[in-house]
Protein backbone atom coordinates (compact mmCIF):
# COMPACT_ATOMS: atom_id res chain seq x y z
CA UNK A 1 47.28 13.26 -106.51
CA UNK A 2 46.19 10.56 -104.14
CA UNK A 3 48.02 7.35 -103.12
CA UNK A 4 46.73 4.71 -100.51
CA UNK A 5 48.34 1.44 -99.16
CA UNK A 6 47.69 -0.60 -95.83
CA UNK A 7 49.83 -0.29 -92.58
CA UNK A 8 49.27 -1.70 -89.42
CA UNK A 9 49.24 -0.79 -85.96
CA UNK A 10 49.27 -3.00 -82.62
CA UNK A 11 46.37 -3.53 -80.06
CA UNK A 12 47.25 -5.25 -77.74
CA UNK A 13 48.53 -8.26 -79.17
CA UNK A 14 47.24 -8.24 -82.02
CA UNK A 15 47.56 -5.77 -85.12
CA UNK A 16 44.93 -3.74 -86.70
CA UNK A 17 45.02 -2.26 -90.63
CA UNK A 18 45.68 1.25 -90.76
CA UNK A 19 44.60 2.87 -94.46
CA UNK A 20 47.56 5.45 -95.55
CA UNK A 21 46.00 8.44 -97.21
CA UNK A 22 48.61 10.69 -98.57
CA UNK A 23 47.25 13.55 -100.86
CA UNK A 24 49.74 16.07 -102.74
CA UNK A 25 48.17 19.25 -103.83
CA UNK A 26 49.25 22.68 -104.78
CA UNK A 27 50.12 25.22 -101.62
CA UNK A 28 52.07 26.22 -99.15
CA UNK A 29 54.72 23.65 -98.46
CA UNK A 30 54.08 21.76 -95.80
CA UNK A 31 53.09 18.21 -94.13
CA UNK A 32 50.35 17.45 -91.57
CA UNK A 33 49.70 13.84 -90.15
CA UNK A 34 46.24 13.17 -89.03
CA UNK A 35 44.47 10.53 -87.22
CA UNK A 36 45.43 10.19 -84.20
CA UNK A 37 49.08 9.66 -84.20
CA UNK A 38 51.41 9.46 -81.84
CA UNK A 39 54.74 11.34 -81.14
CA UNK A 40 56.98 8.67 -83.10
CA UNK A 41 54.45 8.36 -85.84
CA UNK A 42 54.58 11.87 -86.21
CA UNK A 43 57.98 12.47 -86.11
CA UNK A 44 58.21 9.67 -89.39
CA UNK A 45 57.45 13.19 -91.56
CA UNK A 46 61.09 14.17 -91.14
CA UNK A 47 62.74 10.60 -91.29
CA UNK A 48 60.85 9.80 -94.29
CA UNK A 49 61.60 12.63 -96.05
CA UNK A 50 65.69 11.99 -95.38
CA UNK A 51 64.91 8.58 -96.46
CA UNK A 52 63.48 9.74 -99.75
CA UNK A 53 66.43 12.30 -100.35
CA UNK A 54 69.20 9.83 -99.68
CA UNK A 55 67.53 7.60 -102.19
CA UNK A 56 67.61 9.33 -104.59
CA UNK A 57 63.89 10.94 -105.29
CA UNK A 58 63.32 14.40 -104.99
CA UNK A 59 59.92 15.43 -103.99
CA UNK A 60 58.71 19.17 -104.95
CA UNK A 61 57.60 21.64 -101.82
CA UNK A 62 53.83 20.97 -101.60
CA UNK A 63 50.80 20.67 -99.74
CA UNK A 64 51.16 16.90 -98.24
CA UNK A 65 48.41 15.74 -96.18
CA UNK A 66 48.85 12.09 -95.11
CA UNK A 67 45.55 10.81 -93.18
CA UNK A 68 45.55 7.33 -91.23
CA UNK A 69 42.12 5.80 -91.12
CA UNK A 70 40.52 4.74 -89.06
CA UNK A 71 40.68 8.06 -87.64
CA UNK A 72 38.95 6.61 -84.21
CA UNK A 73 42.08 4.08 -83.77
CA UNK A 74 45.17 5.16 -81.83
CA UNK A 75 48.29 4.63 -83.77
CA UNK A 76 51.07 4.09 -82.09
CA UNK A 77 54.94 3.01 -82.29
CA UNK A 78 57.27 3.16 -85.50
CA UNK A 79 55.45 0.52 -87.83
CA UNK A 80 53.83 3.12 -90.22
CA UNK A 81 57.61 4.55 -91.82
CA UNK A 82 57.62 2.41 -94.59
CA UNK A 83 54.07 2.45 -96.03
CA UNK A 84 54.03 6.18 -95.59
CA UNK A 85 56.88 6.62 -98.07
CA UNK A 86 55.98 4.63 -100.47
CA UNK A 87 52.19 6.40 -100.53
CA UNK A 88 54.36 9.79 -100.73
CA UNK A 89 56.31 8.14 -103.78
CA UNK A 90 53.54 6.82 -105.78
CA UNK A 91 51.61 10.15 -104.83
CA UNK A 92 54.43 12.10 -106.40
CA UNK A 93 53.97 9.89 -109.27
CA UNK A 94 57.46 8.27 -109.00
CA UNK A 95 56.15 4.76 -108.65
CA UNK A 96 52.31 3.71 -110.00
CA UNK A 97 49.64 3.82 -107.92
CA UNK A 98 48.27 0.30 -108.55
CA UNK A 99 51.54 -1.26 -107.26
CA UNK A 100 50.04 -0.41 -104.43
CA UNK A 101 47.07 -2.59 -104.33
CA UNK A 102 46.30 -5.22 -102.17
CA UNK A 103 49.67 -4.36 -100.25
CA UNK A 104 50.29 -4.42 -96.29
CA UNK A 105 53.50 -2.80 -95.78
CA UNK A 106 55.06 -2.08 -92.05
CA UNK A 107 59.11 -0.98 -91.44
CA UNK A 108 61.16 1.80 -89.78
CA UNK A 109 63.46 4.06 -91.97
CA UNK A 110 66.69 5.07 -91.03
CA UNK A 111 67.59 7.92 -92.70
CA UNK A 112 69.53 6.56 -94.95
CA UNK A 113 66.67 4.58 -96.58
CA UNK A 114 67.58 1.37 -94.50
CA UNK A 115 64.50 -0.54 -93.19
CA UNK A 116 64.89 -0.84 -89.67
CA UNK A 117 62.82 -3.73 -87.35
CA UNK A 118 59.89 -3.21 -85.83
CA UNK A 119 57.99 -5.40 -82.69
CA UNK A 120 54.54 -7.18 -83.42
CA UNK A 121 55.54 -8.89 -86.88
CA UNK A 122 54.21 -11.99 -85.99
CA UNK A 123 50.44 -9.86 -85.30
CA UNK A 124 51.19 -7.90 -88.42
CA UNK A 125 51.57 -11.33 -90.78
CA UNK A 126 48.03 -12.65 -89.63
CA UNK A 127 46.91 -9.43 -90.24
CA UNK A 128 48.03 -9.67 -93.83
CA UNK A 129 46.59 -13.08 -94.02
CA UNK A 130 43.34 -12.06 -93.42
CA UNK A 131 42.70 -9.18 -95.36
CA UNK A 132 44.18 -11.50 -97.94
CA UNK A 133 47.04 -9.26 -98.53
CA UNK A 134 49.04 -10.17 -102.24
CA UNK A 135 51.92 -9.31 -100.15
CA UNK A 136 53.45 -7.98 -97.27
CA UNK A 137 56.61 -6.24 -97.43
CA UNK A 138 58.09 -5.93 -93.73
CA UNK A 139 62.05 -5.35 -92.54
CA UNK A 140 64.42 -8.37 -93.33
CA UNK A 141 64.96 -8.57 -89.45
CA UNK A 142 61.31 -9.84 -89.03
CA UNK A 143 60.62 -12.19 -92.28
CA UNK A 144 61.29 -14.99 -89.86
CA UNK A 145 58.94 -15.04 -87.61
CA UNK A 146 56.35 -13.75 -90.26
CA UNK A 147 57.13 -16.49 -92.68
CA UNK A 148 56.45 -18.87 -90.09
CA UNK A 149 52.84 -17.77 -90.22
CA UNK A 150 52.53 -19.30 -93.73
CA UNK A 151 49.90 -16.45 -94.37
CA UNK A 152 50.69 -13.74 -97.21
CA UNK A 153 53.72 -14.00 -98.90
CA UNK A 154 56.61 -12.08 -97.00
CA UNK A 155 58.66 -9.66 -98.63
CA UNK A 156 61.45 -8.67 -96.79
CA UNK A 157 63.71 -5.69 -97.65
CA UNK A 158 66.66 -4.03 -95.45
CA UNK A 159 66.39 -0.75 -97.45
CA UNK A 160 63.47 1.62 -99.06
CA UNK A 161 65.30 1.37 -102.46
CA UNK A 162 64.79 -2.29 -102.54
CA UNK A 163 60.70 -2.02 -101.28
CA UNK A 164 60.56 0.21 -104.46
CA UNK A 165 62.49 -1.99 -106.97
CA UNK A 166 60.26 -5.30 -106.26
CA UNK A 167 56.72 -2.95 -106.25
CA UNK A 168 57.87 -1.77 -109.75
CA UNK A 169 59.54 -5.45 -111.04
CA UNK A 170 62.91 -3.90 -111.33
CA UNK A 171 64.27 -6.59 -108.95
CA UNK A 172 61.55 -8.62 -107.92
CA UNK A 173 62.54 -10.47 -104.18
CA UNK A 174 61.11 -13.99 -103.83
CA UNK A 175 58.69 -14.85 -100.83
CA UNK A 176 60.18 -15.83 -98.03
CA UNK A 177 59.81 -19.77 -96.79
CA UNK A 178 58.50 -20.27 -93.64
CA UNK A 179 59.34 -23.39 -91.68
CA UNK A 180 57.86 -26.42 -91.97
CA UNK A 181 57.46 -27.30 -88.29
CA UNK A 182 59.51 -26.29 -85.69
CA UNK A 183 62.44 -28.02 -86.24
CA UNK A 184 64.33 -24.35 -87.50
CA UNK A 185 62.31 -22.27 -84.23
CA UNK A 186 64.34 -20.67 -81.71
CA UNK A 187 65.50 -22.40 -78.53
CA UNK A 188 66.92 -21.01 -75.40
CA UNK A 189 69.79 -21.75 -73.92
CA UNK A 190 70.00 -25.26 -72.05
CA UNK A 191 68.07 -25.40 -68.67
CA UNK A 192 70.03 -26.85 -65.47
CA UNK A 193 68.87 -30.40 -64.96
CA UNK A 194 66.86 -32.18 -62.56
CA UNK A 195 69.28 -34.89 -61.82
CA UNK A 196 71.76 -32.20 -60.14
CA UNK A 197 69.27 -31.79 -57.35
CA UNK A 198 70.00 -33.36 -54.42
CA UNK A 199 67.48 -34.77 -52.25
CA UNK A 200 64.34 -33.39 -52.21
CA UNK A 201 62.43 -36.22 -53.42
CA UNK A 202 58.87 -34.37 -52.38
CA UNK A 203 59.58 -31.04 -53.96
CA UNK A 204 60.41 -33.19 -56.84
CA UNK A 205 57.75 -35.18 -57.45
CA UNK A 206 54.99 -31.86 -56.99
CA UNK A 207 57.28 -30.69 -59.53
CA UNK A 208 56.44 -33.48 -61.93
CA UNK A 209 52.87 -33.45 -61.20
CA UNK A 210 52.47 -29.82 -61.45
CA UNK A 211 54.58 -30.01 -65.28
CA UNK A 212 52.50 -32.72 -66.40
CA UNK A 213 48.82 -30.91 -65.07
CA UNK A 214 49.87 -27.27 -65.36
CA UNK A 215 49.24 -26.56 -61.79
CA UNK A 216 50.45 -24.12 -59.48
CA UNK A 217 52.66 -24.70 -56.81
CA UNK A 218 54.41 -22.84 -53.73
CA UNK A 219 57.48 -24.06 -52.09
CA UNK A 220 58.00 -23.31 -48.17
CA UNK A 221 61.18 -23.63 -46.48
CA UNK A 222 64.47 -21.79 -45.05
CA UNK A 223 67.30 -20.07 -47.14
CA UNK A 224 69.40 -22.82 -48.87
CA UNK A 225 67.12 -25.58 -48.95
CA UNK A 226 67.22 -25.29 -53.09
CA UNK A 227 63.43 -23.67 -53.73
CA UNK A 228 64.87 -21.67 -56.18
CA UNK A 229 67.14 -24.18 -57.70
CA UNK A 230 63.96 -26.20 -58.05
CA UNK A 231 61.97 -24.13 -59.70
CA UNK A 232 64.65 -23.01 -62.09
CA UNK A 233 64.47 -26.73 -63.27
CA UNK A 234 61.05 -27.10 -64.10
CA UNK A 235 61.13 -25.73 -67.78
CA UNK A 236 63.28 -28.47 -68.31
CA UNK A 237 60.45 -31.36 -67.93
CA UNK A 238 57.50 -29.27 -69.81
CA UNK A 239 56.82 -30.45 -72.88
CA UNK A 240 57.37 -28.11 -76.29
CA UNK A 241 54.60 -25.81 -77.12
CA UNK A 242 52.43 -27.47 -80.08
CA UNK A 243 52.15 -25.01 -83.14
CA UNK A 244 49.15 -23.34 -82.85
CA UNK A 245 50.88 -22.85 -79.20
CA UNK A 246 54.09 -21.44 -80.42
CA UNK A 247 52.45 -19.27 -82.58
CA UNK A 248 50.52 -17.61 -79.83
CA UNK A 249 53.59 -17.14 -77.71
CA UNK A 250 55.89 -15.52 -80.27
CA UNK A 251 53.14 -13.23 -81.14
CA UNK A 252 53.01 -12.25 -77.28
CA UNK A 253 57.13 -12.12 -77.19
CA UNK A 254 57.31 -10.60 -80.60
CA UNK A 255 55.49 -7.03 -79.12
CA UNK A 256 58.07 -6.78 -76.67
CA UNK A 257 61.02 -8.02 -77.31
CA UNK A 258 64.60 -6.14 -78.70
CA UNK A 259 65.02 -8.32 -81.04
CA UNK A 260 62.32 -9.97 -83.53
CA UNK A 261 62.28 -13.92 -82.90
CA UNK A 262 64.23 -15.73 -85.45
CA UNK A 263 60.97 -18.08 -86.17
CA UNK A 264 58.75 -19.30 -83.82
CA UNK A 265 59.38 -19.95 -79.94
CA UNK A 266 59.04 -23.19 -78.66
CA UNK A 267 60.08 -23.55 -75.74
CA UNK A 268 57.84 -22.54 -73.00
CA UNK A 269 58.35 -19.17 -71.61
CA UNK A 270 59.63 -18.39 -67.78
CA UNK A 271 59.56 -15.30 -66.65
CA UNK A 272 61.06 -14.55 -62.78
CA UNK A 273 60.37 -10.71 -62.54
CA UNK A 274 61.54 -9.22 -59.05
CA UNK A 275 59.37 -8.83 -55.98
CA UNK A 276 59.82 -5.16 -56.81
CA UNK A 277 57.35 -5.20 -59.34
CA UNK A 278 54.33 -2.86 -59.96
CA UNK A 279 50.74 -4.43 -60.24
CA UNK A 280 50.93 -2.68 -63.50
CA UNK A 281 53.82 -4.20 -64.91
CA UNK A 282 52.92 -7.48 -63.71
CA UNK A 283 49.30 -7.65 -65.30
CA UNK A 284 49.74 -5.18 -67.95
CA UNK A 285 49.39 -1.20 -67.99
CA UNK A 286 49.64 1.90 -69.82
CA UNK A 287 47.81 4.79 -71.26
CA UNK A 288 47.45 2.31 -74.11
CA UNK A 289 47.68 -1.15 -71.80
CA UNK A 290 50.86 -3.16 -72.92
CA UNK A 291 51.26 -6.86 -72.05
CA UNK A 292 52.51 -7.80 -68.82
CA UNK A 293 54.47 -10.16 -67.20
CA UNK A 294 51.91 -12.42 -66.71
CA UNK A 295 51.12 -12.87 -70.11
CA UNK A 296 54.55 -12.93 -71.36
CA UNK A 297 54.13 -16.40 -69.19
CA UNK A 298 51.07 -17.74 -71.23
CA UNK A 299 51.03 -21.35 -71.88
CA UNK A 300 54.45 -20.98 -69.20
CA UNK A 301 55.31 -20.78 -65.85
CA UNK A 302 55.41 -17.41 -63.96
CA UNK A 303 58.06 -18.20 -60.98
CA UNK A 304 57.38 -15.80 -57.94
CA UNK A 305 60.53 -16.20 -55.46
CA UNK A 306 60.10 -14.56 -51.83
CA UNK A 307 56.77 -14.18 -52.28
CA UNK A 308 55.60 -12.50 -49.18
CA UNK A 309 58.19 -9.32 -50.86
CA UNK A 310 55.73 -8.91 -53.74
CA UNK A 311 53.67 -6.17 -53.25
CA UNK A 312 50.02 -6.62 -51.72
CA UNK A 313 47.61 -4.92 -54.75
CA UNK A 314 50.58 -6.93 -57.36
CA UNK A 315 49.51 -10.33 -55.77
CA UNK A 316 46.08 -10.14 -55.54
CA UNK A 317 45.80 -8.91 -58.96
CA UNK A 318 47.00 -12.53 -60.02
CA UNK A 319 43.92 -13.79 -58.39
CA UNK A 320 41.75 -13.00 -61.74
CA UNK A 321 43.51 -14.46 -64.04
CA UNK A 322 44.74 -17.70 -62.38
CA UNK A 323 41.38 -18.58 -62.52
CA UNK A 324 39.90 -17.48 -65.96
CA UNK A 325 43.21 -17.62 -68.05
CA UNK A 326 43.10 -14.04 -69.75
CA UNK A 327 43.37 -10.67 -67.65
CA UNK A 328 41.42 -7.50 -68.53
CA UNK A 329 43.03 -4.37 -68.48
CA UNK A 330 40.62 -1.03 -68.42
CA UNK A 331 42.24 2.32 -68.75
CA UNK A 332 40.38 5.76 -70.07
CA UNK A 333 42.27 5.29 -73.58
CA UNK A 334 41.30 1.28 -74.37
CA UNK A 335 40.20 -1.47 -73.13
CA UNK A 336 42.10 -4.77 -74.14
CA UNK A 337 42.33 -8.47 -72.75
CA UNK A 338 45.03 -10.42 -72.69
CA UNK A 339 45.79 -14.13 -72.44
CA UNK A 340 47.35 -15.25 -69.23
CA UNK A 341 46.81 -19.06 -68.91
CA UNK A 342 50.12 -19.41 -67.10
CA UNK A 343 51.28 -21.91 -63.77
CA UNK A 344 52.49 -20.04 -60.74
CA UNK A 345 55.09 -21.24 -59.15
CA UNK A 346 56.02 -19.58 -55.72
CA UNK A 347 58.46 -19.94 -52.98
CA UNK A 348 58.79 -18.12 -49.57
CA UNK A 349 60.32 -18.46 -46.37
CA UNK A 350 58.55 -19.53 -43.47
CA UNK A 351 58.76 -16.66 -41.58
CA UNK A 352 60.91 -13.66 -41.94
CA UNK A 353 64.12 -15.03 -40.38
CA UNK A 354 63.90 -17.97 -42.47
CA UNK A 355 64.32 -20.86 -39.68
CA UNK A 356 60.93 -21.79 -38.31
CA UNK A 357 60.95 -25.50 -37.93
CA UNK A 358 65.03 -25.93 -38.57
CA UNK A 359 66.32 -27.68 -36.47
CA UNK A 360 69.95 -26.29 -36.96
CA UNK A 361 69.22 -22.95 -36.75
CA UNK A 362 67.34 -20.96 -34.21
CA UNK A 363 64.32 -18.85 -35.45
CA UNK A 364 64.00 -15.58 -33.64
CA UNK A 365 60.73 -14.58 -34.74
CA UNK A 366 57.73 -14.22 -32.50
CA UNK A 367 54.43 -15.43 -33.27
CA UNK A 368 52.57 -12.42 -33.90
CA UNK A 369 55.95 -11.57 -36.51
CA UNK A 370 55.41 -15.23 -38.13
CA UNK A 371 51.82 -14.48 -38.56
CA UNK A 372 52.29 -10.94 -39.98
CA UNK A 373 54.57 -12.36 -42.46
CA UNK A 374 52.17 -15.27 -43.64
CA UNK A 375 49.72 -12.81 -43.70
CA UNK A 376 51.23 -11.07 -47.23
CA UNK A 377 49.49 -13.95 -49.17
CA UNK A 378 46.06 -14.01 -48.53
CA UNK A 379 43.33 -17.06 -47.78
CA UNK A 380 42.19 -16.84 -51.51
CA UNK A 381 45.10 -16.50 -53.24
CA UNK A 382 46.50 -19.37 -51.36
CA UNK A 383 43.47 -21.28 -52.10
CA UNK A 384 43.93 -20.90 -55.95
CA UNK A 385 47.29 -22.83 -55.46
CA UNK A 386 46.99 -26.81 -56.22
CA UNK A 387 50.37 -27.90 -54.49
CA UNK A 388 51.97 -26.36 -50.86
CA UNK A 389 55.19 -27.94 -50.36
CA UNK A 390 57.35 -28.38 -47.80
CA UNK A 391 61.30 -27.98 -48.81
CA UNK A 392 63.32 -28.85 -45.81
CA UNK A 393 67.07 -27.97 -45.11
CA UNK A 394 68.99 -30.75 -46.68
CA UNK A 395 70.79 -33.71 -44.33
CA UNK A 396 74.41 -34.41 -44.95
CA UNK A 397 73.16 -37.81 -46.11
CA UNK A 398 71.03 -36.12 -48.69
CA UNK A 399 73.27 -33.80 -49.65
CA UNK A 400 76.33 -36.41 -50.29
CA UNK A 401 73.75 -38.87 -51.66
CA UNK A 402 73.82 -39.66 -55.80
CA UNK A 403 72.18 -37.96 -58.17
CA UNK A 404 68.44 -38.29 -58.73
CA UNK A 405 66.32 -38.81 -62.33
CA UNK A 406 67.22 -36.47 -65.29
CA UNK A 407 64.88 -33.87 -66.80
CA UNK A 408 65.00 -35.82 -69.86
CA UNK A 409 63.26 -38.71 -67.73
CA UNK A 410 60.97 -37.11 -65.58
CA UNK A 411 59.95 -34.94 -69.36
CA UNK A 412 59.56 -38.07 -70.89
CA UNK A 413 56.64 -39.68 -68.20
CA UNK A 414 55.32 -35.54 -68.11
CA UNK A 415 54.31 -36.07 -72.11
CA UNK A 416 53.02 -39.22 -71.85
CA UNK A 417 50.74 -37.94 -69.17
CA UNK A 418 50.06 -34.50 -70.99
CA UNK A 419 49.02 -37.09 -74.20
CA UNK A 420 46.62 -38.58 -72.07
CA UNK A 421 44.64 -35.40 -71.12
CA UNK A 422 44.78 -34.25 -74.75
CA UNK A 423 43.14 -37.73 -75.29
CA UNK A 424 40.64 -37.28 -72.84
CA UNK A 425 39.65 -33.36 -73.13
CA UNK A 426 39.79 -32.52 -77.12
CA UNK A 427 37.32 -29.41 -76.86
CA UNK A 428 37.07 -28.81 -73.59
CA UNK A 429 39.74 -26.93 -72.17
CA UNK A 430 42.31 -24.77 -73.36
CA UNK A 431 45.05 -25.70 -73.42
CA UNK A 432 43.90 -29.15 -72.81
CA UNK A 433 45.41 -29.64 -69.43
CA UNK A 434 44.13 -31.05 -65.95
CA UNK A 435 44.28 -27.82 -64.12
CA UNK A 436 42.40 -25.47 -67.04
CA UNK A 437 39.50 -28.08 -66.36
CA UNK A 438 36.06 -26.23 -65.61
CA UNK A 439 34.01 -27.86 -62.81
CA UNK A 440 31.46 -29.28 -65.26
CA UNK A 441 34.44 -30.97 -66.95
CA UNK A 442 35.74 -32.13 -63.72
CA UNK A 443 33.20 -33.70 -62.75
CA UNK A 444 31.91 -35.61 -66.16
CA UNK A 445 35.86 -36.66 -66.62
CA UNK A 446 37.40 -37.26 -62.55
CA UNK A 447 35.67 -40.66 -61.68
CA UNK A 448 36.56 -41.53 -58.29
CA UNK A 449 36.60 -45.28 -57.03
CA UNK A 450 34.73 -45.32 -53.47
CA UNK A 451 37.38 -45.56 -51.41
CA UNK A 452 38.42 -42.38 -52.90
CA UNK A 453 35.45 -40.69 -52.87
CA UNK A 454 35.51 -41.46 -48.92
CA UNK A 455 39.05 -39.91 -48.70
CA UNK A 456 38.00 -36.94 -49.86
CA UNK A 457 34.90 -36.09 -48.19
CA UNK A 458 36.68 -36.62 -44.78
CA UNK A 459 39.29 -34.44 -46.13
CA UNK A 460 36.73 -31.40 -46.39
CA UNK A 461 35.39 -31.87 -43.17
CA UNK A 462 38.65 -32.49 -41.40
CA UNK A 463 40.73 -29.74 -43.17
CA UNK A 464 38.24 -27.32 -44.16
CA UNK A 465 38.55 -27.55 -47.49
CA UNK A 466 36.62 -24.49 -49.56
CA UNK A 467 34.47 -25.43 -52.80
CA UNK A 468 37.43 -24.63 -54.43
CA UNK A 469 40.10 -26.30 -53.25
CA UNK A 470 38.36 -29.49 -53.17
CA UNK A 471 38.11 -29.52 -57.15
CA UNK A 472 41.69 -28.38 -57.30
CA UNK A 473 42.41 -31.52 -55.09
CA UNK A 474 40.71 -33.40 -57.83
CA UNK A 475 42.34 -31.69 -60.88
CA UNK A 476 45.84 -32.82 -59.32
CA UNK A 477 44.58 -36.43 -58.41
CA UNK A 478 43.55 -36.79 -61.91
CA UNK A 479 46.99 -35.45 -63.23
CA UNK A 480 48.83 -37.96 -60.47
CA UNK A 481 46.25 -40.86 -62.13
CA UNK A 482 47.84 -39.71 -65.36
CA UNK A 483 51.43 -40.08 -64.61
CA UNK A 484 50.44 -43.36 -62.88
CA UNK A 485 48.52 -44.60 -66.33
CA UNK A 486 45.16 -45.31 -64.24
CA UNK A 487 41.88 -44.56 -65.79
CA UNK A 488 39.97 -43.81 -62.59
CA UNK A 489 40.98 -42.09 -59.66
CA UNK A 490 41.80 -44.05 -57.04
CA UNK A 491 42.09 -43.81 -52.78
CA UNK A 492 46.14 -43.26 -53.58
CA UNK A 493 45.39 -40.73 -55.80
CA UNK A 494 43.20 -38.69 -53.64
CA UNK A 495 45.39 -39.46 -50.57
CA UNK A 496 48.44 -37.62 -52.60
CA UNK A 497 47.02 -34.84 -53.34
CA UNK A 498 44.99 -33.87 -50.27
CA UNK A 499 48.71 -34.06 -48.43
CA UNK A 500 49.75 -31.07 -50.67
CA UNK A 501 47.00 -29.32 -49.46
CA UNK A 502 47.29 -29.99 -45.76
CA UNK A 503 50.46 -27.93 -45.14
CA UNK A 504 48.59 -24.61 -45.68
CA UNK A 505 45.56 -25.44 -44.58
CA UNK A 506 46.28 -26.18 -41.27
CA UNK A 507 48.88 -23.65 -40.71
């Protein structure tokens, strides 16, 4: 007899429907798995046969051939368990056939029967949605962040006995209720706060413009001076991800995480990954590519500390997507993109002692040794970053000085601006921030007073500014126009951000 039901599969980061075949005939007992399956998937033939035993069923010794179509499409991880075992019940006729229908079913057994979690639920939900799925049954562990979809309604079971009681109306479960906004999501634990920063008024302020324009900056100065305590600060003043956002970045975190999200994210991701890492785990990789770190920081901030320790190829392979907001990943199995619309934020010493230009301290490098170390981050990656700032060693004035503004202030003048550019740029850049602008938008949107105008074509004369940086200078004096409520860009504006551009250049 034949039985069918849908499954899914992740690619990339998104899930794709995988028809379970399973036909029982008369033969020699046994139980083959086609379709290009992997080692877990085709392993399930034992755990779902344990699963089946321990509740309860007994299936006769027969020929079993389970097919997953398409039979083109790698399948890969532990997502196909459940709707395997239920195709093998309703094939051995313990369960109709038509319960089947119109079902999208995804779940690891235990062999016990219990329903174990699986990663991409999120993906697997909109999946359901749009094959218009009557319902998808998934592990209780992942309703959640399924429900939140408000797609097809969620089933979720913690055991095979109860997937087979609601298919056959013994016990029917009710749909589970997704959120209404994002007032039940998941939130991280609280972020140090702004006002606990001493000093540093400079590295401050880049900080706010770069939060409220999604720019990228890099900090410069010697051990101590509180780069790293700055950046660690910055989620703090970003502004929540809008739905449509958080729903994008759970579905990213959802493929990789231990545990499935209880609901959606909404706070924007962070991720600090060690100077130690591979180009591959930093952009993505794999026979099958998985995400990497920078897209685990989409619609976030990807913090880079000591960056002349990152690795050469891992650095420049940030080049790509900094600028187009996705990274392509090309190996001989697939082929997948990724989105990676993230803002860097860097720090390094100035040279590889740490004390260039302190006056307290002595440097002992030599020239050729400062050079050598600058030399790590290249011209054009350099170029790609809006804001180069200059974190001195603290004074003792500064550092016995008050407090400064809390993150709740500084997030508060960050939204306002971030409303403005959602205002101004509906359709035409995603997500509508000052720094995702395209040149054609910069230009029909940056309107710059004369004076300004002025400013900043002595600026690319006297500094050398590339093509490049000289719209990124304008993408940041629009964003400092924001946070100053000014329609047009004026001289001050300009002047601001050309000076966070003039550290680098003229190193």
């Amino acid at each position: 007899m034949l039985a069918q039901i849908t499954g899914a599969t992740t690619w990339g980061i998104d899930a794709r429907p995988v028809r379970v075949e399973v036909d029982v005939r008369t033969g020699l007992p046994q139980t083959q798995i086609v379709g290009l399956a992997d080692t877990a998937i085709r392993e399930s033939r034992e755990r779902v046969r344990a699963a089946i035993r321990n509740c309860g069923f007994d299936l006769p010794q027969r020929a079993v051939t389970i097919n997953l179509a398409p039979a083109d499409l790698p399948k890969t991880g532990n997502h196909l368990d459940l709707p395997i075992a239920l195709a093998l019940l309703a094939a051995h006729e313990h369960i109709p056939v038509a319960a089947l229908d119109s079902v999208v079913a995804c779940g690891e057994l235990g062999l016990d029967g219990e329903v174990r979690p699986i990663r991409g639920g999120l993906s697997i939900a909109e999946l359901a949605r749009d094959v218009a799925a009557r319902f998808l049954i998934l592990p209780s562990a992942n309703g959640p962040e399924a429900a939140a979809l408000r797609g097809a309604p969620v089933i979720p079971v913690t055991s095979l006995g109860q997937a087979l009681e609601h298919l056959v109306g013994l016990q029917v479960i009710p749909p589970l209720t997704g959120p209404g906004g994002l007032a039940n999501e998941v939130h991280e634990r609280a972020i140090p706060d702004l006002a606990e920063v001493r000093g540093q008024e400079t590295a401050k302020r880049a900080l706010e413009i770069a939060a409220a324009g999604g720019h990228n900056v890099l900090f410069i100065g010697p051990p101590g001076s509180g780069k790293t305590m700055l950046a660690r600060r910055l989620p703090g003043i970003l502004p929540s991800l809008s739905r449509p956002e958080s729903i994008a970045v759970t579905k990213i975190h959802s493929l990789v995480a231990a545990q499935p999200p209880n609901g959606l994210i909404s706070r924007r991701p962070f991720r600090s990954p060690h100077a130690g890492v591979s180009s591959a785990a930093l952009v993505g990789g794999g026979s099958i590519p998985r995400p990497g770190e920078i897209t685990l920081a989409h619609l976030g901030v990807l913090f880079l500390d000591e960056l002349p320790e990152f690795r050469r190829d891992a650095l420049e392979s940030l080049r790509q997507p900094m600028e187009d907001g996705r990274i392509t990943v090309v190996r001989a199995r697939a082929r997948l993109t990724f989105p990676a619309r993230f803002a860097l934020l860097a720090a390094m010493n100035p040279c590889r002692c740490g004390f260039l230009g302190d006056p307290r301290n002595e440097c002992t490098c030599s020239a050729p040794e400062v050079e050598r170390y600058r030399a790590q981050i290249s011209g054009p990656l350099l170029d790609r970053i809006d804001l180069h700032v200059e974190v001195p060693a603290l004074k003792l004035a500064e550092y016995k000085g008050g407090s400064g503004e809390a993150s709740t202030v500084v997030a508060q003048r960050v939204l306002a601006a971030r409303k403005r550019q959602i205002e101004r740029l509906p359709q035409e850049a995603a997500p509508p921030v000052n720094a995702a602008m395209t040149t054609r938008v910069v230009r029909k949107v940056v309107q710059l007073q004369p004076a300004a105008q002025q400013l900043l074509d002595s600026a690319f004369e006297r500094l050398a500014l590339s093509a490049r940086a000289a719209t990124r200078v304008l993408k940041v004096a629009r964003t400092i126009a924001d946070l100053a409520e000014d329609g047009r860009v004026g001289a001050a504006h300009v002047a601001e951000a050309i000076q966070y551009r003039s550290l680098i250049e003229r190193r």
